[in-house]
PDB file of N, CA and C in Angstrom:
ATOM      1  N   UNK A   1      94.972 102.311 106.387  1.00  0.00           N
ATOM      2  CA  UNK A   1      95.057 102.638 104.967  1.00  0.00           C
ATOM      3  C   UNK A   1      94.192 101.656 104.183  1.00  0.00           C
ATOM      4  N   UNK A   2      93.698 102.164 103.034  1.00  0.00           N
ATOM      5  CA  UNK A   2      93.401 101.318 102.331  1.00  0.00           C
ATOM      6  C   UNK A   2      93.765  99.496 101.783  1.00  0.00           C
ATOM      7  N   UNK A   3      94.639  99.503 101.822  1.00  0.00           N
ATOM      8  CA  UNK A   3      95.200  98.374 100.925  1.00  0.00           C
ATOM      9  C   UNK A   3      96.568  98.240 101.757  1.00  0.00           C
ATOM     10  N   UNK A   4      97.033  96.736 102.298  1.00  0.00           N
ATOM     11  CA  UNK A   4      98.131  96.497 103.583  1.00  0.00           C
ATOM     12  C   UNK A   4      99.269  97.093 102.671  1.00  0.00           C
ATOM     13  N   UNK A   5     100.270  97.168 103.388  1.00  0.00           N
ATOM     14  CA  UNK A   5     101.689  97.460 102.394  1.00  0.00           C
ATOM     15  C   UNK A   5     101.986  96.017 102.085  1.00  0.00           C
ATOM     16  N   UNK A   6     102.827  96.487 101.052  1.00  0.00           N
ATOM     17  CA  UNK A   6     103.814  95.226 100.084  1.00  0.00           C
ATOM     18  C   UNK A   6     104.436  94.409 101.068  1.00  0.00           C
ATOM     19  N   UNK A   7     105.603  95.177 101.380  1.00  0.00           N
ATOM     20  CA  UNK A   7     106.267  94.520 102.559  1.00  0.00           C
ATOM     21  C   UNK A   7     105.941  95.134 104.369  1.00  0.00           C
ATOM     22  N   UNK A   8     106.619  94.240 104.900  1.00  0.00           N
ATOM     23  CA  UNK A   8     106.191  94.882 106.081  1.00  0.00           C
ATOM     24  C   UNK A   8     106.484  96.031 106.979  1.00  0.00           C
ATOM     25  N   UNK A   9     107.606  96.566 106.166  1.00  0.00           N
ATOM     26  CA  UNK A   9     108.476  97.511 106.557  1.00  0.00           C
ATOM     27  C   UNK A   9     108.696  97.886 105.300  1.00  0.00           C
ATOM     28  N   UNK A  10     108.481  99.359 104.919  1.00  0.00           N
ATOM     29  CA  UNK A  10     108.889  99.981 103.841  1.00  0.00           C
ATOM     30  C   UNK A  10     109.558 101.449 104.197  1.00  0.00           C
ATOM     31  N   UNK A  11     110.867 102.021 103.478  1.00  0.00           N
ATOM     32  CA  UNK A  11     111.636 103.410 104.005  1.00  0.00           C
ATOM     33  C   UNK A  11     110.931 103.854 102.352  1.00  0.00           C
ATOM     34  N   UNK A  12     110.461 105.279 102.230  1.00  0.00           N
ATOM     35  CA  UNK A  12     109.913 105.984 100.956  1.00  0.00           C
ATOM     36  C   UNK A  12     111.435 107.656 100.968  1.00  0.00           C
ATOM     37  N   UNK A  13     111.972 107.327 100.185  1.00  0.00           N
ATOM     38  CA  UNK A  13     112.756 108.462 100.565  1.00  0.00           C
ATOM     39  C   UNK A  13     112.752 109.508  99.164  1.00  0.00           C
ATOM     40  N   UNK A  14     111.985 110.121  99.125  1.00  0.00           N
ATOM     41  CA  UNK A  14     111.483 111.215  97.483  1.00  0.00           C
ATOM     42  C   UNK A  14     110.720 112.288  97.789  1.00  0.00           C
ATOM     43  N   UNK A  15     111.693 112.915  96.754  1.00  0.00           N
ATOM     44  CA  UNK A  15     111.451 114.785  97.325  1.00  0.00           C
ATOM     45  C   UNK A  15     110.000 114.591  97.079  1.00  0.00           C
ATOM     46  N   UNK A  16     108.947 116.080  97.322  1.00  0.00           N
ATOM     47  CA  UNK A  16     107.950 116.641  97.215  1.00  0.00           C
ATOM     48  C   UNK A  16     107.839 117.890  96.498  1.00  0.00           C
ATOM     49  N   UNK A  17     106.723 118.047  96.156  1.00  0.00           N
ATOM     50  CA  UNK A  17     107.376 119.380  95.295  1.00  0.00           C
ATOM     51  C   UNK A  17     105.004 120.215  95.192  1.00  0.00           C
ATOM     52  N   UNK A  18     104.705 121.099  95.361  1.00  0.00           N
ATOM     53  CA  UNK A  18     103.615 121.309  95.020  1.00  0.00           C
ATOM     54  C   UNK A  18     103.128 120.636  93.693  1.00  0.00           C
ATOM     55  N   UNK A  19     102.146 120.248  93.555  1.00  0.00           N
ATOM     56  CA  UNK A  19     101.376 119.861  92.398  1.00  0.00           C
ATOM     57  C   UNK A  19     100.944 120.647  91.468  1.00  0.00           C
ATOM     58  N   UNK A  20     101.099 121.076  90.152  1.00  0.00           N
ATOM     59  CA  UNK A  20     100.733 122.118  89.326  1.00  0.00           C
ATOM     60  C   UNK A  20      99.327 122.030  88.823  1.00  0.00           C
ATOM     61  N   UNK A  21      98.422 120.663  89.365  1.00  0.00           N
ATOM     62  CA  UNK A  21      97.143 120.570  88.723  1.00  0.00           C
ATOM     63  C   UNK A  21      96.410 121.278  90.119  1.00  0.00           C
ATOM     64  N   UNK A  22      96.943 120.980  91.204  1.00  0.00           N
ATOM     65  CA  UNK A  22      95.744 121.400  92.978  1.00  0.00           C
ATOM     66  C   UNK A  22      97.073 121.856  93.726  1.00  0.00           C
ATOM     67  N   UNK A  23      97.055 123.617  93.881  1.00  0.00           N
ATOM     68  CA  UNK A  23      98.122 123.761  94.834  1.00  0.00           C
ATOM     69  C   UNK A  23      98.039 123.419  96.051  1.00  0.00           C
ATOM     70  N   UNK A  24      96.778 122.915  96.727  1.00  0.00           N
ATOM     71  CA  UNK A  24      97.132 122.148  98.115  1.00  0.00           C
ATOM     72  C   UNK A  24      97.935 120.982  98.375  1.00  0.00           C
ATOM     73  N   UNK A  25      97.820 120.451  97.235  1.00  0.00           N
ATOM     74  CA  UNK A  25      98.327 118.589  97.451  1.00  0.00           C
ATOM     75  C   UNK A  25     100.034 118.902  96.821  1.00  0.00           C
ATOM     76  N   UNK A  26     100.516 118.274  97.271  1.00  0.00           N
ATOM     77  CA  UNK A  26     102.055 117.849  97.203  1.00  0.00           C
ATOM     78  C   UNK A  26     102.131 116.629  96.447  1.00  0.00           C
ATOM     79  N   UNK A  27     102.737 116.474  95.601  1.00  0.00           N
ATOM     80  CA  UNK A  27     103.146 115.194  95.240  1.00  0.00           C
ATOM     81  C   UNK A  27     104.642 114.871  95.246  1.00  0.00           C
ATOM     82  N   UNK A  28     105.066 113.241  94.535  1.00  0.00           N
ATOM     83  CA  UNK A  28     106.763 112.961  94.736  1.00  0.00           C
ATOM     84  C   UNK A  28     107.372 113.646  93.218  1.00  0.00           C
ATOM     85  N   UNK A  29     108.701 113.777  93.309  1.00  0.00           N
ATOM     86  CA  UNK A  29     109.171 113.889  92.439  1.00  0.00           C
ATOM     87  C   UNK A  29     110.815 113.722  92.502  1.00  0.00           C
ATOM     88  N   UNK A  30     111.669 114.442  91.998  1.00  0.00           N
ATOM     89  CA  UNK A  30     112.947 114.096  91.594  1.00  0.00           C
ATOM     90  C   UNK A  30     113.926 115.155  92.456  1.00  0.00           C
ATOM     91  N   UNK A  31     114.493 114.825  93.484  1.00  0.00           N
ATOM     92  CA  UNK A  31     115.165 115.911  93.875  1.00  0.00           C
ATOM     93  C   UNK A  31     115.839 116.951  93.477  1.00  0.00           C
ATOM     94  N   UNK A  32     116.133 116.765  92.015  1.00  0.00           N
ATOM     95  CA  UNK A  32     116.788 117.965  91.174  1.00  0.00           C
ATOM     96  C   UNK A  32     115.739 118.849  90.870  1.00  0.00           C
ATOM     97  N   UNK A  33     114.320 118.622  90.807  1.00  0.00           N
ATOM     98  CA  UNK A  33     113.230 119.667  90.326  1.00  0.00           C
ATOM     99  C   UNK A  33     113.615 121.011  90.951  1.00  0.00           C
ATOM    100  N   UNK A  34     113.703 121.976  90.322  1.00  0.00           N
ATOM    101  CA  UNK A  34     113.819 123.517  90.833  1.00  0.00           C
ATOM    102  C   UNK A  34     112.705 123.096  92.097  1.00  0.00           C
ATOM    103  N   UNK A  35     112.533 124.071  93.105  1.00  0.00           N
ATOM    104  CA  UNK A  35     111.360 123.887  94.250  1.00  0.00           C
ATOM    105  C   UNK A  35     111.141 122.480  95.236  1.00  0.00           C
ATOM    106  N   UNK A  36     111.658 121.375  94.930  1.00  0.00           N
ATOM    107  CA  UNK A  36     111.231 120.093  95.761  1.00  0.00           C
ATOM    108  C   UNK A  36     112.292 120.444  96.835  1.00  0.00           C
ATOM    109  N   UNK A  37     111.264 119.556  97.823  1.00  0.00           N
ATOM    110  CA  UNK A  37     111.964 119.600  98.984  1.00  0.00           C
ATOM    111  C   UNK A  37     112.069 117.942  99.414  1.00  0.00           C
ATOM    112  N   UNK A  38     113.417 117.855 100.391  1.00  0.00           N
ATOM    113  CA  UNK A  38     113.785 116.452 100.602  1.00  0.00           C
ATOM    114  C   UNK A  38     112.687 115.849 101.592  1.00  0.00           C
ATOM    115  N   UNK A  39     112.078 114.820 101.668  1.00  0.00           N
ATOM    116  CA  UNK A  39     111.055 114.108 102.409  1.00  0.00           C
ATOM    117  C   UNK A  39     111.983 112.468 102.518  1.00  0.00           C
ATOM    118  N   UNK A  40     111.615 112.002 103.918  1.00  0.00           N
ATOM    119  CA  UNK A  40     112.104 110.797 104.013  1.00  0.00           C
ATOM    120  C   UNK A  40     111.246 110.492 105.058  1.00  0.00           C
ATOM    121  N   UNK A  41     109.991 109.370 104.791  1.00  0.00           N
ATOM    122  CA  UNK A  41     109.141 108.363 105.656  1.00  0.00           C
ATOM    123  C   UNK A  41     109.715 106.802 106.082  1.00  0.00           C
ATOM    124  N   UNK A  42     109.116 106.529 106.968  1.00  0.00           N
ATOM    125  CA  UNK A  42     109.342 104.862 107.120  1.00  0.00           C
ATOM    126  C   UNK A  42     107.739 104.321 107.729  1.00  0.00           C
ATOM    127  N   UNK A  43     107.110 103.523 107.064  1.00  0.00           N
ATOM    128  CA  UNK A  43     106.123 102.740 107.056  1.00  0.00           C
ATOM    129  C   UNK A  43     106.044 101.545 107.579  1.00  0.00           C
ATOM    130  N   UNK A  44     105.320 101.024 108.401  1.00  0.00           N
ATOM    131  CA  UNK A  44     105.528  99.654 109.373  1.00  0.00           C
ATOM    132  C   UNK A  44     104.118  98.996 109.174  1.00  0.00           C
ATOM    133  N   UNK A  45     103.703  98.003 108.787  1.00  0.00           N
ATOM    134  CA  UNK A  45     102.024  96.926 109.051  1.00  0.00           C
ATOM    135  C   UNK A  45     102.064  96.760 110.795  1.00  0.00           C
ATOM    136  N   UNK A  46     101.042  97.298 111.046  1.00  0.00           N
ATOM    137  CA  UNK A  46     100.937  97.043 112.613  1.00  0.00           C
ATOM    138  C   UNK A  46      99.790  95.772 113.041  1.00  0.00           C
ATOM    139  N   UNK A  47      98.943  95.827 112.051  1.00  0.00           N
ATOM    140  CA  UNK A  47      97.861  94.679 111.688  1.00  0.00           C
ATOM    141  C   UNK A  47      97.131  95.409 110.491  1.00  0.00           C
ATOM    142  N   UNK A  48      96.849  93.596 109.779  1.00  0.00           N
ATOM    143  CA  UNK A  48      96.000  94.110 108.631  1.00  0.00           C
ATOM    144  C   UNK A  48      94.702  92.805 108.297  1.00  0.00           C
ATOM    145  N   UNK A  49      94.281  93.489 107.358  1.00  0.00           N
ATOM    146  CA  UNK A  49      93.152  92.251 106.711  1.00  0.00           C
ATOM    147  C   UNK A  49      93.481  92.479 105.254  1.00  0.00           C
ATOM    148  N   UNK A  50      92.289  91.974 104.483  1.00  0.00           N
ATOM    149  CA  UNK A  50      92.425  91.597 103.181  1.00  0.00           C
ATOM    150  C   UNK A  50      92.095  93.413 102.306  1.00  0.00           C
ATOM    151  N   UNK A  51      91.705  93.694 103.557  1.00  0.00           N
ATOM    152  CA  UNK A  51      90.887  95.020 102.899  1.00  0.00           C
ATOM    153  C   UNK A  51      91.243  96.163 103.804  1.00  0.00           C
ATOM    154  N   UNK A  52      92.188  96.568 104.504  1.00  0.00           N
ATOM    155  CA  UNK A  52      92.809  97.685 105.039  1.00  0.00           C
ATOM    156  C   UNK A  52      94.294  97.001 106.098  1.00  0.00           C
ATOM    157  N   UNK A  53      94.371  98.220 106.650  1.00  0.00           N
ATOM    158  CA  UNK A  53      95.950  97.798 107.038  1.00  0.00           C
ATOM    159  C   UNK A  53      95.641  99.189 107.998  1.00  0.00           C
ATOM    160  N   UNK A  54      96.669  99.052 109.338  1.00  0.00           N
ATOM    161  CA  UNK A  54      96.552  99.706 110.441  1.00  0.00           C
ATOM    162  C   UNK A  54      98.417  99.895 110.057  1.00  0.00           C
ATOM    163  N   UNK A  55      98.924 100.826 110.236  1.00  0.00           N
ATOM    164  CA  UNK A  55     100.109 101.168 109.819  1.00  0.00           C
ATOM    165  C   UNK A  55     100.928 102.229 111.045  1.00  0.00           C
ATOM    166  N   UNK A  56     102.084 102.068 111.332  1.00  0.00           N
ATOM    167  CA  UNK A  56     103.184 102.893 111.737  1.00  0.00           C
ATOM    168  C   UNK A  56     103.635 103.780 110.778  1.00  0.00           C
ATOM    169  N   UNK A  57     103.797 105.255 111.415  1.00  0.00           N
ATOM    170  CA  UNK A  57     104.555 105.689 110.308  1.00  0.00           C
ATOM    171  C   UNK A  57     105.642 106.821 111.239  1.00  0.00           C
ATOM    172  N   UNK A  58     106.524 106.890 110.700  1.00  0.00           N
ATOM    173  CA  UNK A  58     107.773 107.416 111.301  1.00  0.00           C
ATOM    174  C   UNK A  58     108.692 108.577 110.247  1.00  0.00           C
ATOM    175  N   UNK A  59     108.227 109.800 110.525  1.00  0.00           N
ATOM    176  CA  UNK A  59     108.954 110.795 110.209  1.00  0.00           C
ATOM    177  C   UNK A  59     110.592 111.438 109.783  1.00  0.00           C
ATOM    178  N   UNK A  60     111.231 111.283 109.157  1.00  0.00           N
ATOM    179  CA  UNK A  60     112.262 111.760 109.163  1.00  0.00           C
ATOM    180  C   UNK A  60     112.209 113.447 108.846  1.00  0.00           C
ATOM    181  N   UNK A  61     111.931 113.701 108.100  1.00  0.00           N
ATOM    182  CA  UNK A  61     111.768 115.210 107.643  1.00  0.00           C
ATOM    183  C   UNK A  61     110.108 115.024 108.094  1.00  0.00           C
ATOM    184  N   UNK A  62     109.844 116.603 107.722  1.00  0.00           N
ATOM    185  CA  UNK A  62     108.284 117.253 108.239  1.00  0.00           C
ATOM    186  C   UNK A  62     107.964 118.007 107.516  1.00  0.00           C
ATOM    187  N   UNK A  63     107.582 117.631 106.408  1.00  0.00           N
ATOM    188  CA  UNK A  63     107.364 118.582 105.087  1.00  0.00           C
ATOM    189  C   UNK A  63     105.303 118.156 105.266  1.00  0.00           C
ATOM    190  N   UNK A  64     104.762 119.430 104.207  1.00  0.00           N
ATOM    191  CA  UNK A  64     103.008 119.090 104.532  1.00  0.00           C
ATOM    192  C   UNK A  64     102.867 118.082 103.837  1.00  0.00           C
ATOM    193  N   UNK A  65     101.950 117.264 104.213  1.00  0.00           N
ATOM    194  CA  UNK A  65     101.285 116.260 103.615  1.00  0.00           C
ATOM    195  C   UNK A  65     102.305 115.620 103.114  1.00  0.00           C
ATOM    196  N   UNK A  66     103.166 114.818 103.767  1.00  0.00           N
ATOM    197  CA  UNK A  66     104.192 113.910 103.568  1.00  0.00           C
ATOM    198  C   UNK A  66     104.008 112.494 103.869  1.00  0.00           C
ATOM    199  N   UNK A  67     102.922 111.849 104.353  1.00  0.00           N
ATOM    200  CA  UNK A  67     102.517 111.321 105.087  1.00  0.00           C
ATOM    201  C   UNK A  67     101.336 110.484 103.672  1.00  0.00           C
ATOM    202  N   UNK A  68     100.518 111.618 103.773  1.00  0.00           N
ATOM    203  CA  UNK A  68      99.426 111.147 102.579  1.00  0.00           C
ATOM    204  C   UNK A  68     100.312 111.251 100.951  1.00  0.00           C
ATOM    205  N   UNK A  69     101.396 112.012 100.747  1.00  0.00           N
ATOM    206  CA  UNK A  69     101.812 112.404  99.288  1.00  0.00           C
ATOM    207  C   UNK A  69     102.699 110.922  99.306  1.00  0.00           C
ATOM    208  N   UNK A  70     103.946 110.599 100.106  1.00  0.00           N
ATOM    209  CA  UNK A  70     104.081 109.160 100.014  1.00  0.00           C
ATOM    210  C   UNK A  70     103.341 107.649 100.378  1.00  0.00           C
ATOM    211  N   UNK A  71     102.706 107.726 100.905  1.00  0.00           N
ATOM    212  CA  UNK A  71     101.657 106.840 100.558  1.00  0.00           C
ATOM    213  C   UNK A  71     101.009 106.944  98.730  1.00  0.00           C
ATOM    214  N   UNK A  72     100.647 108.012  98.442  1.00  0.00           N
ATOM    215  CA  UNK A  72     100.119 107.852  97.233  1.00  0.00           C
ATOM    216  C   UNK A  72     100.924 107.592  96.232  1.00  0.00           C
ATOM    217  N   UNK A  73     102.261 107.419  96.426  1.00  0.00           N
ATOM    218  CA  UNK A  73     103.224 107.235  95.359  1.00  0.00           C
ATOM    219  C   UNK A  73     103.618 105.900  95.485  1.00  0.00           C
ATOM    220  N   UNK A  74     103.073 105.219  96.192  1.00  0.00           N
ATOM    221  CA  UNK A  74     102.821 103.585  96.443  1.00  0.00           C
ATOM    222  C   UNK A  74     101.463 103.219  96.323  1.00  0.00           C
ATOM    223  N   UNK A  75     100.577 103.598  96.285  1.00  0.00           N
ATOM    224  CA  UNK A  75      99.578 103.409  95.397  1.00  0.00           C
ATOM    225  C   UNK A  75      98.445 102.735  97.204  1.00  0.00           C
ATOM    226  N   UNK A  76      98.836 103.779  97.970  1.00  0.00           N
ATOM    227  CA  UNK A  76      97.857 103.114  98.978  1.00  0.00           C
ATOM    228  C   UNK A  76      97.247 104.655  99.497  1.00  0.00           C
ATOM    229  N   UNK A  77      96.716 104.626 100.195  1.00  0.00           N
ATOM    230  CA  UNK A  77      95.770 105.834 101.061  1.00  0.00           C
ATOM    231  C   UNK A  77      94.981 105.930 102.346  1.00  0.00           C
ATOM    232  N   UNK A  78      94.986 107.134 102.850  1.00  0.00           N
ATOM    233  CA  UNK A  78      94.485 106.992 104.242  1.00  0.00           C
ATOM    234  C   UNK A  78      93.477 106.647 103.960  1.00  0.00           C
ATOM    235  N   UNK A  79      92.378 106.106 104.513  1.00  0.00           N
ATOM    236  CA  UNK A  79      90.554 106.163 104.551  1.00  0.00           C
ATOM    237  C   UNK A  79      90.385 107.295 104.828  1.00  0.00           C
ATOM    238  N   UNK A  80      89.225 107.714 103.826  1.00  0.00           N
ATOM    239  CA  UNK A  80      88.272 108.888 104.354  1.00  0.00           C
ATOM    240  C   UNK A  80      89.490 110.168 103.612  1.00  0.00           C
ATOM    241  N   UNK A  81      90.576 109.870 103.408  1.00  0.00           N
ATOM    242  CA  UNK A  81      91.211 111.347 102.224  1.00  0.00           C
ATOM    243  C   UNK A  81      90.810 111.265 101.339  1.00  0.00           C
ATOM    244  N   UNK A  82      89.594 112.385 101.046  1.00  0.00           N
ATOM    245  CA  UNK A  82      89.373 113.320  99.913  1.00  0.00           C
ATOM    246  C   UNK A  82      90.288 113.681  98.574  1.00  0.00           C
ATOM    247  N   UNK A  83      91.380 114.152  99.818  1.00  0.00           N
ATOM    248  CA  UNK A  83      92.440 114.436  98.716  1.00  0.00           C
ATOM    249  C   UNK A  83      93.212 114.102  98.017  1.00  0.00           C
ATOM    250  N   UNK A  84      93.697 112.885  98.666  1.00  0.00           N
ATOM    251  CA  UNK A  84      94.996 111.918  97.780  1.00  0.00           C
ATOM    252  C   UNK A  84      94.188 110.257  98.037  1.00  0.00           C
ATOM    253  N   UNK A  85      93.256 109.966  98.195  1.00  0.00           N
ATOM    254  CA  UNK A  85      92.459 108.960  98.116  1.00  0.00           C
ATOM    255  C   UNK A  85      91.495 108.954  97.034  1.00  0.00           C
TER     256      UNK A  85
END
């Protein structure tokens, strides 16, 4: 990813819901939203530098782009996504 995580272990647990500006991309939102669906990640630093981070990531739910939509709601990103980078 872009930028290491905060801590070294982070759990992201926030619904998803389509984006009303790009219907491909998913973003987070509030589990009461009419349409969101429940998403729950866990994020691990496997090694990093000053300028990317090699990361674990561990699934609880399997919703699309759950992976890149929480990451972006922490303000980090895969390399090379177009879409949420």
């Amino acid at each position: 990813i872009d930028l290491p995580l905060k801590e070294d272990k982070i759990i992201i647990d926030k619904a998803l819901i389509r984006s009303s500006a790009n219907a491909i991309k998913k973003i987070v939102t509030n589990s009461f939203v009419k349409g969101s669906k429940e998403a729950k990640s866990a994020f691990v630093n496997l090694a990093k530098s000053e300028e990317v981070s090699l990361i674990g990531a561990k699934l609880f739910t399997g919703r699309t782009h759950q992976i890149r939509a929480h990451l972006a709601s922490i303000n980090r990103h895969i390399l090379g996504d177009e879409l949420y980078g």
